[in-house]
Protein backbone atom coordinates (compact mmCIF):
# COMPACT_ATOMS: atom_id res chain seq x y z
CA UNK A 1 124.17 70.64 67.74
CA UNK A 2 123.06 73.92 66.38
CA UNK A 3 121.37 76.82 68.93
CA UNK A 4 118.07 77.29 67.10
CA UNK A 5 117.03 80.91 67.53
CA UNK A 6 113.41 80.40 66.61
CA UNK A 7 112.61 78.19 69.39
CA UNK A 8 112.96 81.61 71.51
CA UNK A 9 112.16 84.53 69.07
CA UNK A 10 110.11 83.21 65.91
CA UNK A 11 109.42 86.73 64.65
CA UNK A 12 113.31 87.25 64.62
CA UNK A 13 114.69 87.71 60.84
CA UNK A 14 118.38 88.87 61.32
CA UNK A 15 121.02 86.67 63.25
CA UNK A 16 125.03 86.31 63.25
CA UNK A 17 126.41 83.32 63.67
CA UNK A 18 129.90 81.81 63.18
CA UNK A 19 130.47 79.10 60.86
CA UNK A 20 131.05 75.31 61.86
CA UNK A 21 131.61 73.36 58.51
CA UNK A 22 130.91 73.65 54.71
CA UNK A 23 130.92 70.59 52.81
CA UNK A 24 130.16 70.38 48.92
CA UNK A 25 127.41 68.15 48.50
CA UNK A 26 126.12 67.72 44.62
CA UNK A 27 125.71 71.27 43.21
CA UNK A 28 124.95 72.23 46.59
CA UNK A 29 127.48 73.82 49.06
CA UNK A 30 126.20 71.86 52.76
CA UNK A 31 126.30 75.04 55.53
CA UNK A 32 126.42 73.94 59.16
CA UNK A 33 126.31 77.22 62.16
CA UNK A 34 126.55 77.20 65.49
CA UNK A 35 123.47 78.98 65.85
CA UNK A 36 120.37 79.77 63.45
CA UNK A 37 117.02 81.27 63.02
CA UNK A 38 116.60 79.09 59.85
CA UNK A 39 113.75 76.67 60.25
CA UNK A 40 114.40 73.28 58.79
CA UNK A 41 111.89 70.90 57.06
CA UNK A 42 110.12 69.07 59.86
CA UNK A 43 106.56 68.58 61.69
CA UNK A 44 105.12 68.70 58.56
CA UNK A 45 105.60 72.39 57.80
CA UNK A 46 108.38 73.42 55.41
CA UNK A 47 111.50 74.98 55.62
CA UNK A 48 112.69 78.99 55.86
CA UNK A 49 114.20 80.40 52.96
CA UNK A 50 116.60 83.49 52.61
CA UNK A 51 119.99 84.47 52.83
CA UNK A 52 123.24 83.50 54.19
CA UNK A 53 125.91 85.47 53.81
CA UNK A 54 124.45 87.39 50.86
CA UNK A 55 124.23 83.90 49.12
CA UNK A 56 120.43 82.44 48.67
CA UNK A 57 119.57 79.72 51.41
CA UNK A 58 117.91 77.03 49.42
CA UNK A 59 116.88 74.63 51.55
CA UNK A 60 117.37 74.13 55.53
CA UNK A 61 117.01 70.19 57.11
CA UNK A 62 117.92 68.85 60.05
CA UNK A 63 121.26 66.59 60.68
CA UNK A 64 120.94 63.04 62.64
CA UNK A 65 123.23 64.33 64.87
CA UNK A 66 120.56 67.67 65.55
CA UNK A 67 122.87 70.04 63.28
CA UNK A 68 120.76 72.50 61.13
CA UNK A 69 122.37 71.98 57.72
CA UNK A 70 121.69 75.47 55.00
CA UNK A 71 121.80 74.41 51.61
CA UNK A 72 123.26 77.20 49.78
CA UNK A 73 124.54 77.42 45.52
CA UNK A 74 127.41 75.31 44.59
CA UNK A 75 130.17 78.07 44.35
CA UNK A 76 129.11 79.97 47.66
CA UNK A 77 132.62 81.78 49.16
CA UNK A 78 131.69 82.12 52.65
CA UNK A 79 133.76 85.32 54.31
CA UNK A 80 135.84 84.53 57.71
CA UNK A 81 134.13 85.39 60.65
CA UNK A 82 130.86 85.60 62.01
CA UNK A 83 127.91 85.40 58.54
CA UNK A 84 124.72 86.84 58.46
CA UNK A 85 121.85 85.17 58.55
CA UNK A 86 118.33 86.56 56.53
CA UNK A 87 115.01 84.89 56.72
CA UNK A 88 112.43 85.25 54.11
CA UNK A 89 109.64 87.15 56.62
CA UNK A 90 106.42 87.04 54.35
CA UNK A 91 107.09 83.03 54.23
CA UNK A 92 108.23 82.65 57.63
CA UNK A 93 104.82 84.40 59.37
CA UNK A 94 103.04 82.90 56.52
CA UNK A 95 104.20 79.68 57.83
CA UNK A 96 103.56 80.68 61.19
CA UNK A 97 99.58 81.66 60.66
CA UNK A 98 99.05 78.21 59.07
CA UNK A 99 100.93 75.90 61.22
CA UNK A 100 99.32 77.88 64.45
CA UNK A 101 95.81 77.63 62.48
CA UNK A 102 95.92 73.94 62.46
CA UNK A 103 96.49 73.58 66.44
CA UNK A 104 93.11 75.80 66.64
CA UNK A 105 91.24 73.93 63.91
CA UNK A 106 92.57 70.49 65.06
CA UNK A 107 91.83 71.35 68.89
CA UNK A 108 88.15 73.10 68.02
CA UNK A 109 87.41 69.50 66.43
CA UNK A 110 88.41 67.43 69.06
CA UNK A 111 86.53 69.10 71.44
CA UNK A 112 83.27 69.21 69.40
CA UNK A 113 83.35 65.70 67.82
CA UNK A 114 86.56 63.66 69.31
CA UNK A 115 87.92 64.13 66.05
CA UNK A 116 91.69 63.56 65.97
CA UNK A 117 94.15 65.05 63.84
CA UNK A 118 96.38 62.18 62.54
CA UNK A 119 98.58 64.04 59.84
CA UNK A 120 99.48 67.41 58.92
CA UNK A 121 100.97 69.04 55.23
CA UNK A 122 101.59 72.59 54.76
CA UNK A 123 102.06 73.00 51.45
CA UNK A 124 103.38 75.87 49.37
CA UNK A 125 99.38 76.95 48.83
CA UNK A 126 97.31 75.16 51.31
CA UNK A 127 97.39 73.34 54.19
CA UNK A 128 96.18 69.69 55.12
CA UNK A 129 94.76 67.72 58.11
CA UNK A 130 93.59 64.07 57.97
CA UNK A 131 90.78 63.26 60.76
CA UNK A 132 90.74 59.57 62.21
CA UNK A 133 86.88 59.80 61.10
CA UNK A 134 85.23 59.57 58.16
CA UNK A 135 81.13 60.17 59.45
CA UNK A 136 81.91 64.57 59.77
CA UNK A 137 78.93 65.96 57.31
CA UNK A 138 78.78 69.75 56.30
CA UNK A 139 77.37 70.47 58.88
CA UNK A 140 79.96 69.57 61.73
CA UNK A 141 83.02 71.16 59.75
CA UNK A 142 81.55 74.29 59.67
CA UNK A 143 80.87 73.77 63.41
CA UNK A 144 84.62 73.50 64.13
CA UNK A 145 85.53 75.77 61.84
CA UNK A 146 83.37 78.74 63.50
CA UNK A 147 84.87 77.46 66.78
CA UNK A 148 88.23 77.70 65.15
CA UNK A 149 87.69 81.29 64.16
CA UNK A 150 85.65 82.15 67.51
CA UNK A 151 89.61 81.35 69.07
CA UNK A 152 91.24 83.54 66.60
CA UNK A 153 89.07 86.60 67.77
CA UNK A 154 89.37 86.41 70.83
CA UNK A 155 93.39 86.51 70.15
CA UNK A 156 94.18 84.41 72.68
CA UNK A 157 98.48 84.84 74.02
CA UNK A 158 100.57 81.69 72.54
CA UNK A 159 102.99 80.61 74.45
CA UNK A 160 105.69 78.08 74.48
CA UNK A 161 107.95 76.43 76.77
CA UNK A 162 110.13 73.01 77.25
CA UNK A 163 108.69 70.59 79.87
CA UNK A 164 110.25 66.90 80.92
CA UNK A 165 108.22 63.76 80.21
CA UNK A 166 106.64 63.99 84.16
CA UNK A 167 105.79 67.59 83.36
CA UNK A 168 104.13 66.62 80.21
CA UNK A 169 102.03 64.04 81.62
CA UNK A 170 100.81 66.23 83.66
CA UNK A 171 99.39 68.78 80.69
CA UNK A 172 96.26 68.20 78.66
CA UNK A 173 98.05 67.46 75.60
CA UNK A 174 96.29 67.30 72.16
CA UNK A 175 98.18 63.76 71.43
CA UNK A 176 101.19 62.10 73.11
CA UNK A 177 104.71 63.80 72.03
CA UNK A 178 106.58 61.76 70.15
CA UNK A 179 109.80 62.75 72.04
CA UNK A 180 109.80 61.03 75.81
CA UNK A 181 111.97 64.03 76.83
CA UNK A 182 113.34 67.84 76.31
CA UNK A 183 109.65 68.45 75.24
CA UNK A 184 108.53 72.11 73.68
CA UNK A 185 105.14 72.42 74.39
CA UNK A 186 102.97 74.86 72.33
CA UNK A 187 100.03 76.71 74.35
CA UNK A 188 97.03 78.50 73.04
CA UNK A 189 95.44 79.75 76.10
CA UNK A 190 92.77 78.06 78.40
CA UNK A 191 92.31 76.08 74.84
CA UNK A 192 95.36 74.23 73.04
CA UNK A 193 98.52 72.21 74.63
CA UNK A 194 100.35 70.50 71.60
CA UNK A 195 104.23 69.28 71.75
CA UNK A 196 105.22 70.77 68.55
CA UNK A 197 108.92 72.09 67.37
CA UNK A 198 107.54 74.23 65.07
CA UNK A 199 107.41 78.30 64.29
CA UNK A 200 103.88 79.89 65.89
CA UNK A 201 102.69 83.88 66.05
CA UNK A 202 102.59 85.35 69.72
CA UNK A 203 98.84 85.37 69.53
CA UNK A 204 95.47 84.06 68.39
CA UNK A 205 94.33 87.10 66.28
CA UNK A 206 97.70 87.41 64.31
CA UNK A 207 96.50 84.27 62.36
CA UNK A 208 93.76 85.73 60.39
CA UNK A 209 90.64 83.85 59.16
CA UNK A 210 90.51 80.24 59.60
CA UNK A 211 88.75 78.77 55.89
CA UNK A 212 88.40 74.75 55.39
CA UNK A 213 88.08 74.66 51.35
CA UNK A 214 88.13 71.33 50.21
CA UNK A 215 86.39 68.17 52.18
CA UNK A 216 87.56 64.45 51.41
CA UNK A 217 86.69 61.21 52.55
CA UNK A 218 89.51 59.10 52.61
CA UNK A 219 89.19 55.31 53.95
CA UNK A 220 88.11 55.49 57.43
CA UNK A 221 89.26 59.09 57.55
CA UNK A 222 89.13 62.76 56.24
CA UNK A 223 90.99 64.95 54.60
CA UNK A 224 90.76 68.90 55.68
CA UNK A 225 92.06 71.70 53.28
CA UNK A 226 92.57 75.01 54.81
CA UNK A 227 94.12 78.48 54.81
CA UNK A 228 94.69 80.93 57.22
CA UNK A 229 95.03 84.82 57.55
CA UNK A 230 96.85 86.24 54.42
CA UNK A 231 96.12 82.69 52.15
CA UNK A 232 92.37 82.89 53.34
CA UNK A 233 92.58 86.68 51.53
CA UNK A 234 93.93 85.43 48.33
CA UNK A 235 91.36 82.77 48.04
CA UNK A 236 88.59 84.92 49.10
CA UNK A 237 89.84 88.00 46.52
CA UNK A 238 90.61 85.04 43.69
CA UNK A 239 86.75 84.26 44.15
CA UNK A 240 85.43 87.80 44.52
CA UNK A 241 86.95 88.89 41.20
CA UNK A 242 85.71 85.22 39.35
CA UNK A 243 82.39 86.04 40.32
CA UNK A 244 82.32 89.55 40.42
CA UNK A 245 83.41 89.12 36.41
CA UNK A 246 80.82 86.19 35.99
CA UNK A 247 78.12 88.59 37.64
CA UNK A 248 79.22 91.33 35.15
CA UNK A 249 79.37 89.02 31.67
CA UNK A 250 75.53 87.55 33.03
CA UNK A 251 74.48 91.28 33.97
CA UNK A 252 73.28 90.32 37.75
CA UNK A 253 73.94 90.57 40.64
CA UNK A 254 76.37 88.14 42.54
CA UNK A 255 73.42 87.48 44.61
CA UNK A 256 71.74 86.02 41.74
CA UNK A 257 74.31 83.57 40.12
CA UNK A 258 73.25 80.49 41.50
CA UNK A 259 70.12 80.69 40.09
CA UNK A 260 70.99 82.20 36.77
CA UNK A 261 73.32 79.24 36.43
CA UNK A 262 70.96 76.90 37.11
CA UNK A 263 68.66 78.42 34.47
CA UNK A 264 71.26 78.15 31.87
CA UNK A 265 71.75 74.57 32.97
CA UNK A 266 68.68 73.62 32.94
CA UNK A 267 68.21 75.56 28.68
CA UNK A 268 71.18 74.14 27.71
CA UNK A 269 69.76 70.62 28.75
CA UNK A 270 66.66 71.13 26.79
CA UNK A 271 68.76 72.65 24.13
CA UNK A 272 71.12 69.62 24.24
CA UNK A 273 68.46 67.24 24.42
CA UNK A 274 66.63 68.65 21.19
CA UNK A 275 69.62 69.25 19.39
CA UNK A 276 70.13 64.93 20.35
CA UNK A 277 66.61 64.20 18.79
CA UNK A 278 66.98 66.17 15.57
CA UNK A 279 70.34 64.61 14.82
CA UNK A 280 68.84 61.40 15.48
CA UNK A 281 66.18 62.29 13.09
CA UNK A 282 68.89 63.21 10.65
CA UNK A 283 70.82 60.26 10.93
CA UNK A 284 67.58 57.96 10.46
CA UNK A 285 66.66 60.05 7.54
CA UNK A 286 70.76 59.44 6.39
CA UNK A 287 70.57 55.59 6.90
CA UNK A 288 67.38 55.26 4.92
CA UNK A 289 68.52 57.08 1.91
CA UNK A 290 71.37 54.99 1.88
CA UNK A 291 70.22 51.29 2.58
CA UNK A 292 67.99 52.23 -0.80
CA UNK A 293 70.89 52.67 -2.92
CA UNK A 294 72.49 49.33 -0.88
CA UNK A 295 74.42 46.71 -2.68
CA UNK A 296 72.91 43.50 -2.78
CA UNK A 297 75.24 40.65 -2.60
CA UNK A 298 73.02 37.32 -1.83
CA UNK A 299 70.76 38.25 0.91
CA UNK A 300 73.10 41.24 2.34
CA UNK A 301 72.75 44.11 1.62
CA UNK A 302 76.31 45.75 1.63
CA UNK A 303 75.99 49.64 1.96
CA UNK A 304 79.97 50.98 1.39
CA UNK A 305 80.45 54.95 1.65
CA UNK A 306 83.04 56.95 1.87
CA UNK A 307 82.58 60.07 4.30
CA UNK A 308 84.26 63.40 5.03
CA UNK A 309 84.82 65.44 7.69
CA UNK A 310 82.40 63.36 10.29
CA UNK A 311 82.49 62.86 14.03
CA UNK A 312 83.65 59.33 14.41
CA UNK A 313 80.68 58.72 17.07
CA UNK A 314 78.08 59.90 14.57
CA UNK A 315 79.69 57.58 11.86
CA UNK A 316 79.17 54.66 14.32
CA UNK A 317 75.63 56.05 15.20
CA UNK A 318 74.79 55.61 11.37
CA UNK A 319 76.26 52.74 11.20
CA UNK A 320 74.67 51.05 14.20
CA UNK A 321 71.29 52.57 12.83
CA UNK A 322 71.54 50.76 9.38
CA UNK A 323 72.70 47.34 10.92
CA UNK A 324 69.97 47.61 13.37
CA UNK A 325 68.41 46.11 9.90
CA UNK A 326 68.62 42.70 9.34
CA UNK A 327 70.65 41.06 6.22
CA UNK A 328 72.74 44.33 6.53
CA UNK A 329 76.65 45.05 6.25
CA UNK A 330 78.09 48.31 6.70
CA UNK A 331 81.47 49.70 5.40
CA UNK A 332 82.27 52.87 5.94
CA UNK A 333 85.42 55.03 5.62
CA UNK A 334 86.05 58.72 6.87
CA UNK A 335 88.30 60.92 5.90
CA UNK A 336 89.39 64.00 7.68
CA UNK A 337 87.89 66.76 5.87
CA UNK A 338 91.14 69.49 7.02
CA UNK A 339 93.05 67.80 9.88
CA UNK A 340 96.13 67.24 8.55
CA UNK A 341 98.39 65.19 10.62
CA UNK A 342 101.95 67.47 11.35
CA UNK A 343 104.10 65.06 9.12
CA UNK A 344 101.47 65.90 5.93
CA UNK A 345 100.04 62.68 5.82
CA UNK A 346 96.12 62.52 6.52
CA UNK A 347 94.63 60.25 8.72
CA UNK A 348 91.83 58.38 7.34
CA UNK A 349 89.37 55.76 9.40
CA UNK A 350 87.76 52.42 8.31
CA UNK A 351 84.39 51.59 10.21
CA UNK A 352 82.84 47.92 9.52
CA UNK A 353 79.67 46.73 10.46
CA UNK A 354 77.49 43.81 10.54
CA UNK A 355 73.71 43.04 11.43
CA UNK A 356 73.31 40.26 13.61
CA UNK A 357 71.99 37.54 11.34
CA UNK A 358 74.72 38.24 9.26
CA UNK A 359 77.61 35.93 9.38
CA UNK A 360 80.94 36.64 9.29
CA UNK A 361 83.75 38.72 11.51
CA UNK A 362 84.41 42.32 10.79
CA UNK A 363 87.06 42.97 13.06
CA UNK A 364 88.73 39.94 11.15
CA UNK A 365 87.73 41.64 7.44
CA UNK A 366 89.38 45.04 9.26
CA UNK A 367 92.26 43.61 10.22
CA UNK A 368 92.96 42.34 6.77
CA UNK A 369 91.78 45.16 5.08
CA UNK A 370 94.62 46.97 7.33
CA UNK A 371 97.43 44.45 6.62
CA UNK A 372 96.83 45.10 3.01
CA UNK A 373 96.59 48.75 2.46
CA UNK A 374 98.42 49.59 5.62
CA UNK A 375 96.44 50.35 8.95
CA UNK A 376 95.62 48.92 12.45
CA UNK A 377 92.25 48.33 14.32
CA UNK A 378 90.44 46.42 16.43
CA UNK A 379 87.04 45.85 17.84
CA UNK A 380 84.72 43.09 17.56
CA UNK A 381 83.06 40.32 15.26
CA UNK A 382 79.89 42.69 14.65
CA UNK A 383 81.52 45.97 14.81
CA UNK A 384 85.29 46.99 14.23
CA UNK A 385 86.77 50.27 13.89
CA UNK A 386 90.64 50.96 12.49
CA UNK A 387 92.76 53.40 10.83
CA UNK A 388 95.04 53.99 7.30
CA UNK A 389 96.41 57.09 5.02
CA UNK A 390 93.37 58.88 3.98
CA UNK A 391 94.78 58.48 0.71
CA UNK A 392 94.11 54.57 0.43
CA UNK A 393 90.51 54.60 1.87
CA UNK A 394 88.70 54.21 -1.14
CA UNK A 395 90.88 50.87 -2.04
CA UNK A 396 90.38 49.88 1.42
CA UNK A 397 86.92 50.06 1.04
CA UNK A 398 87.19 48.61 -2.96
CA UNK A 399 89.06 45.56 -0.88
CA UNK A 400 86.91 45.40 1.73
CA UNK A 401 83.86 44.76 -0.87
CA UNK A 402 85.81 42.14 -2.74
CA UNK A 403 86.72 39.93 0.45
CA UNK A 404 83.18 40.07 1.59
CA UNK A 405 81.95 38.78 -1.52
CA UNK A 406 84.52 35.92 -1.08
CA UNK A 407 83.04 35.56 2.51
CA UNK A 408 79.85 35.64 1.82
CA UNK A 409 80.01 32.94 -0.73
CA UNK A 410 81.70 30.57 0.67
């Protein structure tokens, strides 16, 4: 078993320590000490980083048997005698603020709304906490959230010490430990007793602003995303300077963006909404100019065009405007105007369409069509869409014409 040094001193970053066993594992050399500050993957927070003999710790976990194992580069030439240890400070405290934050925020919300924490993620960037209820509106989270913070102010001394299972029966715990013995108890004063093995600052104040960020229901429970002290300062400087720079480009005041965006909302809806009506218009004006120059083959009327450089929804829009006619068949084909496809060949696409007292099954003339000139599509007996070489649209559409006619008169 390894002596872990941050059970006693967390804000310790320099140790010695002899070396037990090294053991290749992968491209990994596998470092066991007899004692170490190193803090190993566990509790849900994440592991120290730093240096071990000069060599980069890459990862720290913890042994069945309780040994702390450092994962350091394949290659690693430990030196004889004691080795000195280095942990990463910035993401050691950094570690420290969050996992100490979530005892506060998890405790402030069991004490306002019997809201239990039931798992726990730091993350590189954030931190997580999922609540065994799902009914918490706006309203309450802020609630325990300003409690939260209310505890950090006051900087309240955390302590910890190791307890039996008697002992710890006889504490106010958070949630049962889920050791039944040897039990480190974590204690935020006159507020928080939590069994936790995990790294916490001496006191309240040390963990900065408490921020929830992100709210989701999940199931019959919530999800919590928060940061504490130095990540709550990045967040609220990464969202000073967007808005500060969306202020500037608007010329307002911050004060003001809300509404300013809501006004340029609400004018690019009207704009968005006219601009929908004219090309309507257009495309009305489009399908009546062509269903006068329409083929007439029996009682169809076959209108066959080939376009350039269209949106494919506003070549179905026409189409579904000019089949909206009865006795009508459309057959369409668009090519791409100046996409070109990265292996030089253009991409041209077949669009066949039938009113419905027409008989007959376009995606069935497509798919033909396709097999012929070479091309896939799909779609359905009144309206099929597909694709060939831009190069062959005009005989797929010369084909298409010529099996319709067989269609048709049969």
């Amino acid at each position: 078993m390894t002596e872990r040094l941050y059970y006693a001193d967390p804000y310790r970053t320099h140790f010695r320590a002899r070396l037990v066993e090294a053991q290749p594992t992968g491209d990994r050399l596998a470092v066991v000490l007899d004692r170490s500050a190193f803090y190993p993957t566990g509790g849900g927070q994440p592991h120290d980083i730093g240096t071990l003999a000069g060599y980069p710790v890459l990862e720290v976990v913890e042994r069945a048997d309780s040994a702390i194992v450092h994962m350091l580069p394949a290659g690693s030439v430990l030196p004889e005698g004691e080795l000195e240890g280095v942990i990463d400070w910035p993401r050691r405290f950094d570690h420290m603020q969050q996992h100490t934050g979530q005892h506060i925020l998890s405790q402030a919300l069991v004490q306002l709304f019997q809201a239990d924490t039931v798992g726990f993620h730091l993350s590189q960037s954030y931190s997580t906490i999922d609540l065994n209820r799902n009914d918490l509106g706006e309203e309450e989270i802020a609630r325990g959230e300003a409690l939260a913070n209310q505890i950090v102010f006051e900087d309240r001394p955390v302590s910890w010490r190791w307890v039996n299972a008697e002992e710890a029966r006889q504490l106010p715990l958070r949630k049962p430990p889920a050791v039944h013995d040897h039990i480190r108890i974590v204690h935020i004063e006159g507020f928080d007793w939590s069994a936790c093995g995990g790294t916490h600052v001496a006191r309240t104040g040390a963990v900065g602003i408490i921020k929830v960020t992100h709210v989701e229901r999940r199931g019959a429970e919530t999800r919590l995303t928060f940061l504490c002290g130095g990540r709550a300062l990045q967040h609220y400087t990464a969202l000073h300077t967007l808005t500060s720079r969306m202020a500037r480009q608007l010329t307002v005041a911050v004060e003001e963006l809300p509404e300013v965006v809501q006004r340029l909302q609400d004018e690019a809806r009207r704009e968005r909404k006219a601009r929908e009506q004219l090309q309507g218009a257009l495309i009305e004006h489009e399908a009546a100019a062509l269903m006068s120059q329409a083929l007439q083959i029996g009682t169809v009327r076959v209108i066959a065009q080939r376009l350039t450089g269209r949106a494919p929804q506003e070549v179905r829009q026409l189409a579904s405007r000019i089949t909206a006619h009865p006795g009508s068949v459309v057959l369409f084909g668009l090519a791409p105007g100046s996409e070109v496809e990265p292996a030089g060949r253009s991409k041209g696409q077949l669009f066949f369409a039938r009113a419905e007292n027409v008989t007959g099954d376009m995606r069935a003339l497509l798919q033909e069509v396709c097999r012929e000139v070479g091309g896939s599509g799909g779609g359905s007996s009144t309206m099929a869409q597909g694709g060939c070489d831009a190069t062959r649209l005009t005989e797929a559409l010369e084909r298409a014409q010529t099996l319709l006619r067989q269609w048709l008169a049969s």
